[in-house]
Protein backbone atom coordinates (compact mmCIF):
# COMPACT_ATOMS: atom_id res chain seq x y z
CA UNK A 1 -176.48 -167.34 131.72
CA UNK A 2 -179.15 -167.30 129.08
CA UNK A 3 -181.27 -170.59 128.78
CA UNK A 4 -182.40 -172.09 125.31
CA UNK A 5 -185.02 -170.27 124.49
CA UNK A 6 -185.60 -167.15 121.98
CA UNK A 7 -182.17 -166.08 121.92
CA UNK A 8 -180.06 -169.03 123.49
CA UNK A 9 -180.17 -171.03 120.10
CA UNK A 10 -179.26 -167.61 117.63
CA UNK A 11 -176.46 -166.87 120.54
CA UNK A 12 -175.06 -170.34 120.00
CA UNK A 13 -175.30 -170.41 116.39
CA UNK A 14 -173.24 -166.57 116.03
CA UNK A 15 -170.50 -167.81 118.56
CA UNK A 16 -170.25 -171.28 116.43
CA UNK A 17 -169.99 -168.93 113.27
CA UNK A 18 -167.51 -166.49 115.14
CA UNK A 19 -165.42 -169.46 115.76
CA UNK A 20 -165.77 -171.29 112.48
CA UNK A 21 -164.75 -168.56 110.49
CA UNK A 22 -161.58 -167.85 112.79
CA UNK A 23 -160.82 -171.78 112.48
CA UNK A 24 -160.77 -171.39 108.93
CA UNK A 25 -159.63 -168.54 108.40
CA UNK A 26 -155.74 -170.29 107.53
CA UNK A 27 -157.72 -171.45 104.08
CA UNK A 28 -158.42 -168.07 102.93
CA UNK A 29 -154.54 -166.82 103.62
CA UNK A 30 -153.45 -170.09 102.38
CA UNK A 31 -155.38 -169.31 98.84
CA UNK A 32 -153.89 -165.87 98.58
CA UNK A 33 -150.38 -167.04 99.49
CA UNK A 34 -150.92 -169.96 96.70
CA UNK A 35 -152.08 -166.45 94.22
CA UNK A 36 -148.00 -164.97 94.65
CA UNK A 37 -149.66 -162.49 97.59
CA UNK A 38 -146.69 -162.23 100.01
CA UNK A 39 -147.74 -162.06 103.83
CA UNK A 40 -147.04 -158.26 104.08
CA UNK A 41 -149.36 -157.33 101.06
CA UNK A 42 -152.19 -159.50 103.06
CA UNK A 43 -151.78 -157.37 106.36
CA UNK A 44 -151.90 -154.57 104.87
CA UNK A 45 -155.16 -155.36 103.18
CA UNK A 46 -156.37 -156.45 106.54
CA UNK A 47 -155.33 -153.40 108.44
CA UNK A 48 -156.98 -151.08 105.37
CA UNK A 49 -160.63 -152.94 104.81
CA UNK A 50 -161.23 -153.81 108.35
CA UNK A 51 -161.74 -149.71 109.04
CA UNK A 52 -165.07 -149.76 106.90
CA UNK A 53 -166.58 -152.89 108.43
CA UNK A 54 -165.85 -151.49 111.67
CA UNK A 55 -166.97 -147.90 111.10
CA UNK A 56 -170.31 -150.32 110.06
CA UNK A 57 -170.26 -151.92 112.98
CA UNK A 58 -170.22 -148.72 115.11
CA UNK A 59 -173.16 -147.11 113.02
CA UNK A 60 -175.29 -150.33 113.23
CA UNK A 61 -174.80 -150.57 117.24
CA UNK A 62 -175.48 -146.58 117.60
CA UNK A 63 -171.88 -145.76 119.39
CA UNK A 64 -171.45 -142.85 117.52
CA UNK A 65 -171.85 -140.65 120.29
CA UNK A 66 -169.50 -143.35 122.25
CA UNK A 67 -166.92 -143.47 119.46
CA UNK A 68 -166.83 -139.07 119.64
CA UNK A 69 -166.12 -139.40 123.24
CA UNK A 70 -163.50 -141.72 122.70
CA UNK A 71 -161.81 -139.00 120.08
CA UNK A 72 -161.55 -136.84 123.02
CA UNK A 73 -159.99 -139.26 125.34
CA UNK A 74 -156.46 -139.11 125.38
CA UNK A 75 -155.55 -141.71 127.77
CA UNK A 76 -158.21 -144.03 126.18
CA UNK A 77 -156.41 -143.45 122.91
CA UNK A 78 -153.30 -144.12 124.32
CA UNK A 79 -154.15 -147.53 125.55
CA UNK A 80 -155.82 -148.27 122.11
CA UNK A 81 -152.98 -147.70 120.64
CA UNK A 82 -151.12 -149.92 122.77
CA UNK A 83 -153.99 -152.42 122.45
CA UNK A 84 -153.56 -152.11 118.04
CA UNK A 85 -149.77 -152.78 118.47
CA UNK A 86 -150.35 -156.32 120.54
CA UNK A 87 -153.08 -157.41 117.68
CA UNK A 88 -150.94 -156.08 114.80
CA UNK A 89 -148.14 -158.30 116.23
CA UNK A 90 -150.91 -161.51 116.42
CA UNK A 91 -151.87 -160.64 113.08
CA UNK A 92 -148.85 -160.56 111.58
CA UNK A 93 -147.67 -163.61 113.52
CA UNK A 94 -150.60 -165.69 112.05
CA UNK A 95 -150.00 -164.70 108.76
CA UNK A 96 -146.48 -165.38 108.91
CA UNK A 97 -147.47 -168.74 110.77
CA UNK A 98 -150.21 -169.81 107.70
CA UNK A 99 -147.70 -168.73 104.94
CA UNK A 100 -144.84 -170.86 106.07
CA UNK A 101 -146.84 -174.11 106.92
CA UNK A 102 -147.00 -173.66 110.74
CA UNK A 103 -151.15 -173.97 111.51
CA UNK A 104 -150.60 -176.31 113.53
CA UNK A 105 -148.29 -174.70 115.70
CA UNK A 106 -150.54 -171.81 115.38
CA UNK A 107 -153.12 -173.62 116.35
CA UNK A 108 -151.56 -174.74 119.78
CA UNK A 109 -151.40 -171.00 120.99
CA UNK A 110 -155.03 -170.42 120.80
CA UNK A 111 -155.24 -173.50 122.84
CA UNK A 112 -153.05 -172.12 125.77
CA UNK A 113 -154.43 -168.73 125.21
CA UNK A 114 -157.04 -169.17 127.81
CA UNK A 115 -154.94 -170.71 130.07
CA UNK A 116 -151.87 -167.59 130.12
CA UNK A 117 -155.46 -165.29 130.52
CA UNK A 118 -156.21 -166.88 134.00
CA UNK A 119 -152.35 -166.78 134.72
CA UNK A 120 -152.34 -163.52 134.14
CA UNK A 121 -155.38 -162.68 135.85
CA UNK A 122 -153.73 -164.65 139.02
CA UNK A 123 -150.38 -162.66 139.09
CA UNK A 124 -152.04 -158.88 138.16
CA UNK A 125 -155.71 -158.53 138.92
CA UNK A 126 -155.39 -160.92 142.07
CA UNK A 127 -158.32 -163.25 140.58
CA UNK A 128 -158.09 -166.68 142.11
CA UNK A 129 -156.42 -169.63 140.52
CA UNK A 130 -158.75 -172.38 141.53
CA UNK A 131 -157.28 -175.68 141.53
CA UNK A 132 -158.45 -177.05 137.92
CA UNK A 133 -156.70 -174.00 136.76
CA UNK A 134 -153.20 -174.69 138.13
CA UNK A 135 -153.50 -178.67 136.99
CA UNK A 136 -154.98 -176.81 133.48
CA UNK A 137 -151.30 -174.83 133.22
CA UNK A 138 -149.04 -177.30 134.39
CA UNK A 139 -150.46 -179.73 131.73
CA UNK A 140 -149.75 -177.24 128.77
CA UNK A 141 -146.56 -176.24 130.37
CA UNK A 142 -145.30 -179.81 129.96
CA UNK A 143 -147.07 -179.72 126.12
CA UNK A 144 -145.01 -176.61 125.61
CA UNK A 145 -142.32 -178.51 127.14
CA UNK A 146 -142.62 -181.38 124.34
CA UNK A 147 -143.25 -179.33 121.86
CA UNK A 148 -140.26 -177.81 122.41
CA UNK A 149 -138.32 -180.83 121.80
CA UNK A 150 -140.51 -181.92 119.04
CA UNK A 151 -139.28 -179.27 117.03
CA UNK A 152 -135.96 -178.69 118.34
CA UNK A 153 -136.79 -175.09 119.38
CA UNK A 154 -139.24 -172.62 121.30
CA UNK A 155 -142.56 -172.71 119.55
CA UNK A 156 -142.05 -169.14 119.22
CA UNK A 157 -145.40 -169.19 116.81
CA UNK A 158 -147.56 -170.72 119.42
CA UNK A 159 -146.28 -168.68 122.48
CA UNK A 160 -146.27 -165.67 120.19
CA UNK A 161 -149.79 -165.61 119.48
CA UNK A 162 -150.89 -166.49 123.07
CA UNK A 163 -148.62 -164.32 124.72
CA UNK A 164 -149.80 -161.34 122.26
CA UNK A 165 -153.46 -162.06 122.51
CA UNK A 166 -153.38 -162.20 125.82
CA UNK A 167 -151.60 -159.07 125.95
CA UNK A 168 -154.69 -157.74 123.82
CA UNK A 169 -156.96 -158.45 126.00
CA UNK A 170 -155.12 -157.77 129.15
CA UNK A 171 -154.86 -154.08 127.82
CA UNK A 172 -158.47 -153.82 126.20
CA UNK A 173 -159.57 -154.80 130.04
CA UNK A 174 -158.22 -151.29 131.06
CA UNK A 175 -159.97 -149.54 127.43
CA UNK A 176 -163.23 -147.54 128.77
CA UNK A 177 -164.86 -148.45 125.58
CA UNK A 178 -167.07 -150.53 124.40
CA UNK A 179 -166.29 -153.52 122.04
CA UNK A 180 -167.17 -151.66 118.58
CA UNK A 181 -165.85 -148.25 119.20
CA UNK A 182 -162.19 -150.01 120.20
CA UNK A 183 -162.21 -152.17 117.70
CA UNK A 184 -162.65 -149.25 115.28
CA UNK A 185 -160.44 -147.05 117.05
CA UNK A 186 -157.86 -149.71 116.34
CA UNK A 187 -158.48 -150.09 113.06
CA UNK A 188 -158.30 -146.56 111.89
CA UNK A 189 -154.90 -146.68 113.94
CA UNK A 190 -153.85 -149.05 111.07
CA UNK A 191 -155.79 -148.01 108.36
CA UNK A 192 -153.47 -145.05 107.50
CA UNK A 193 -150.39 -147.43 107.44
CA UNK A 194 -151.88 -149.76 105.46
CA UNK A 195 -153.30 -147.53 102.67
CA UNK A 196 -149.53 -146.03 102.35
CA UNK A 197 -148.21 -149.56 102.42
CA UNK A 198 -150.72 -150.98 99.56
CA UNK A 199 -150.32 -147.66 97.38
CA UNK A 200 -146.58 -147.71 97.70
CA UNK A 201 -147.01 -151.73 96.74
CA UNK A 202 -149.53 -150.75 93.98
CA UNK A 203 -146.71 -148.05 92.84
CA UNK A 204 -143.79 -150.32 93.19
CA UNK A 205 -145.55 -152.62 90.63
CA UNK A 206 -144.99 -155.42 93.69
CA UNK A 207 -148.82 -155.03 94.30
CA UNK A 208 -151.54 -157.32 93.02
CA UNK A 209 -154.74 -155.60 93.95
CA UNK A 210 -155.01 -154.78 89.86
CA UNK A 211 -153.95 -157.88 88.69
CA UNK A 212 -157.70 -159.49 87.99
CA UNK A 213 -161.07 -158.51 89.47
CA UNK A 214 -161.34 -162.14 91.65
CA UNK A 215 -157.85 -161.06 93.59
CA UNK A 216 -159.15 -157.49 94.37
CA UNK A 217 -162.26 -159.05 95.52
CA UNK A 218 -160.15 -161.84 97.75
CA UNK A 219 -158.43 -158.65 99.45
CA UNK A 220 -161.51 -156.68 100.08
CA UNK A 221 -162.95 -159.83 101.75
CA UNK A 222 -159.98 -159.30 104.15
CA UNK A 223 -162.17 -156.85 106.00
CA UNK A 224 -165.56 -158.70 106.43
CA UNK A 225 -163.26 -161.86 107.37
CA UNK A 226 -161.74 -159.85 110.19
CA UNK A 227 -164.37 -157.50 111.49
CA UNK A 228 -167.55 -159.94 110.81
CA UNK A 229 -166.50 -162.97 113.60
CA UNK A 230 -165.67 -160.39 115.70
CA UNK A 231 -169.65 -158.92 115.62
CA UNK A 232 -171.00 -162.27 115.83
CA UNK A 233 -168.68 -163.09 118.94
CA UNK A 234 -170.06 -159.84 120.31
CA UNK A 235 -173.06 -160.16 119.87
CA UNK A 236 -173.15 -164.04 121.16
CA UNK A 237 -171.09 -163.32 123.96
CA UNK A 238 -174.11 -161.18 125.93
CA UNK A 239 -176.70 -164.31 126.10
CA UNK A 240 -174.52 -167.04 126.17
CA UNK A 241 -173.55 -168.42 129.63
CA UNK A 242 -169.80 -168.31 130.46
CA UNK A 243 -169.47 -171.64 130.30
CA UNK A 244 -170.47 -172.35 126.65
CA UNK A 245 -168.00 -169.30 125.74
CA UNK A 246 -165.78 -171.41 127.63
CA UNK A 247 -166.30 -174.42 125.09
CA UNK A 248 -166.30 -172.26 122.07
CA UNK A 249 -163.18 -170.80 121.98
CA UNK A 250 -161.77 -173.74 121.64
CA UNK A 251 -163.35 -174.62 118.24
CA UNK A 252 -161.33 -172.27 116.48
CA UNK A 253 -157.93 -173.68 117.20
CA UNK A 254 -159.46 -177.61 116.81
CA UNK A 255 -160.36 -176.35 113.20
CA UNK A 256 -157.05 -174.98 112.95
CA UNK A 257 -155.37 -177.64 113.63
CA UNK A 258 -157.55 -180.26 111.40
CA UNK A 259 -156.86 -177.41 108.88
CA UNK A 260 -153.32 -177.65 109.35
CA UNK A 261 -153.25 -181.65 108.78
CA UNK A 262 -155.13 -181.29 105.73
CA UNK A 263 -153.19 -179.23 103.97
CA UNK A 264 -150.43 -181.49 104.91
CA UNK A 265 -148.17 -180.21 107.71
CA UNK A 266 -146.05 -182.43 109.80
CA UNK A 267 -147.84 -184.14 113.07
CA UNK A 268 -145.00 -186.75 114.34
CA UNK A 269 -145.88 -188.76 116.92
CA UNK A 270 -143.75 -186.23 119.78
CA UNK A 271 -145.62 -183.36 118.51
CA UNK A 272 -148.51 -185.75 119.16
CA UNK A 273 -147.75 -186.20 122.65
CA UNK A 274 -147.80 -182.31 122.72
CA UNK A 275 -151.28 -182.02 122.38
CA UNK A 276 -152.26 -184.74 124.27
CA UNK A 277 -150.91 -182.51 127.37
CA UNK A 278 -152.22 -179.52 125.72
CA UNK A 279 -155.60 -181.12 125.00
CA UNK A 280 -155.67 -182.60 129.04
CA UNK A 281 -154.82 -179.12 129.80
CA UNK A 282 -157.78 -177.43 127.85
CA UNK A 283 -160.66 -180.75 129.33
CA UNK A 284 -159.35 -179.70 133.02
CA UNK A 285 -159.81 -176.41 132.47
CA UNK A 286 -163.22 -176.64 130.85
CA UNK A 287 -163.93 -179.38 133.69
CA UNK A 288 -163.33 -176.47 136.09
CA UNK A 289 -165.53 -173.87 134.34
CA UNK A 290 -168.28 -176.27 134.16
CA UNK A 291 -168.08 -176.75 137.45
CA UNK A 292 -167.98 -172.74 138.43
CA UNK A 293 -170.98 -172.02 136.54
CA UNK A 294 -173.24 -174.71 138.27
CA UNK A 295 -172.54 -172.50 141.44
CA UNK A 296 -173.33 -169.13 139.21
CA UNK A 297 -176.52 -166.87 139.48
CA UNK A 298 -178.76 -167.20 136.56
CA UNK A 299 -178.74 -163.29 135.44
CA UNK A 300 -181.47 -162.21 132.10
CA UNK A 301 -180.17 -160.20 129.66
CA UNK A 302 -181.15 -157.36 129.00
């Protein structure tokens, strides 16, 4: 846990930023769905300029030498590429999610993200549930529940971006690789793909990136949106204390959500009652990290 002093106040301020530009992030894919770009054309832009923000990223953290030994690693390679197929899926699934007018429901899977985590870490890695936790996923089983009815079906948005994020991370946990080198390992998995996918687009005449300088620019900001709250998180997540990561993450999907009401989705009073279980869910199981960390070791960075 880091204190606030010299770095506790910059940590705080790059994990707020991390978070702020995830939880607006639906603005910028609503602006280039409202410019005739179709939700395929965006991914692939994603997948292609995240590589060079990445390769960046590895060069301005020295893992060169890390991201070479990685190269060599076949079994590390193999679960990166495992790890780029579960956050190609989330990707795509947000996209899809922000072009048809579900942020909202988007927005309810990053709430219950953290809570399938510590389920997951409970059945697999034999972590203990403490009992916060279990009163935390009951809640947001019975928002699922209502949400469910709400809508009249699964919120197959919702549980597929927890249940694929999760995923992520539950795979990345086995990665013997630091944050940077994975993440560009994972991006040059998808680079490739994309390029072929945005030339072929481009050749097809179905592309846009030559339409008019500001759109090309809007796509190339695809990389910097994806790769740059990802480096702030990084960096943040060293000298914060566990428990204000704890309350961060859940800024993203708040803004999310207030996103999603501004820009005028439904919120009926059932979908309502939703995330008022979802929302009990997520203040229980904040309650119970507080209430870990009190008990924690103060460790320094280093």
């Amino acid at each position: 846990m880091v204190d606030a002093s010299n770095e506790g106040r910059p940590a705080l301020l790059a994990g707020l930023g991390a978070y702020g530009i995830w939880g607006f992030l639906p603005l910028y894919f609503h602006l280039l769905g409202g410019l005739g770009i179709q939700t395929d054309e965006m991914i692939a832009h994603r997948t292609l300029w995240s590589v060079f923000w990445a390769l960046g990223l590895v060069w301005l953290s020295r893992q060169i030498p890390e991201m070479r030994r990685v190269l060599t690693e076949p079994r590390t390679l193999g679960l990166l590429a495992l790890s780029t197929l579960a956050i190609f899926v989330n990707w795509t699934i947000y996209v899809v999610a922000v072009d048809t007018n579900r942020v909202i429901e988007a927005s309810l899977g990053y709430y219950i993200n953290p809570l399938l985590n510590m389920a997951v870490g409970t059945l697999f890695f034999r972590e203990r549930m403490p009992l916060t936790g279990k009163l935390a996923i009951v809640l947001a089983t019975i928002g699922v529940a209502v949400q469910t009815w709400a809508l009249g079906h699964l919120p197959l948005i919702s549980l597929g971006l927890g249940i694929s994020f999760c995923a992520y991370g539950v795979i990345r946990k086995q990665v013997k690789a630091d944050a940077q080198t994975g993440l560009f390992i994972e991006c040059l998995f998808l680079a490739l793909p994309g390029l072929a996918y945005v030339l072929w687009l481009q050749s097809t005449g179905a592309g846009h990136f030559t339409d008019r300088p500001t759109i090309a620019l809007l796509l190339l900001a695809a990389g910097p949106a994806t790769v740059v709250p990802l480096a702030l998180f990084a960096w943040s997540a060293r000298r914060l204390s566990l428990t204000a990561l704890g309350f961060l993450q859940f800024v993203a999907p708040t803004l999310q959500f207030f996103v999603g009401l501004a820009l005028g989705e439904a919120f009926t009073p059932l979908r309502a009652a939703s995330f008022a279980f979802i929302w009990a869910g997520v203040a229980v199981f904040a309650w119970g990290a507080w209430r870990m960390s009190r008990r924690a070791v103060v460790v320094p960075v280093e």
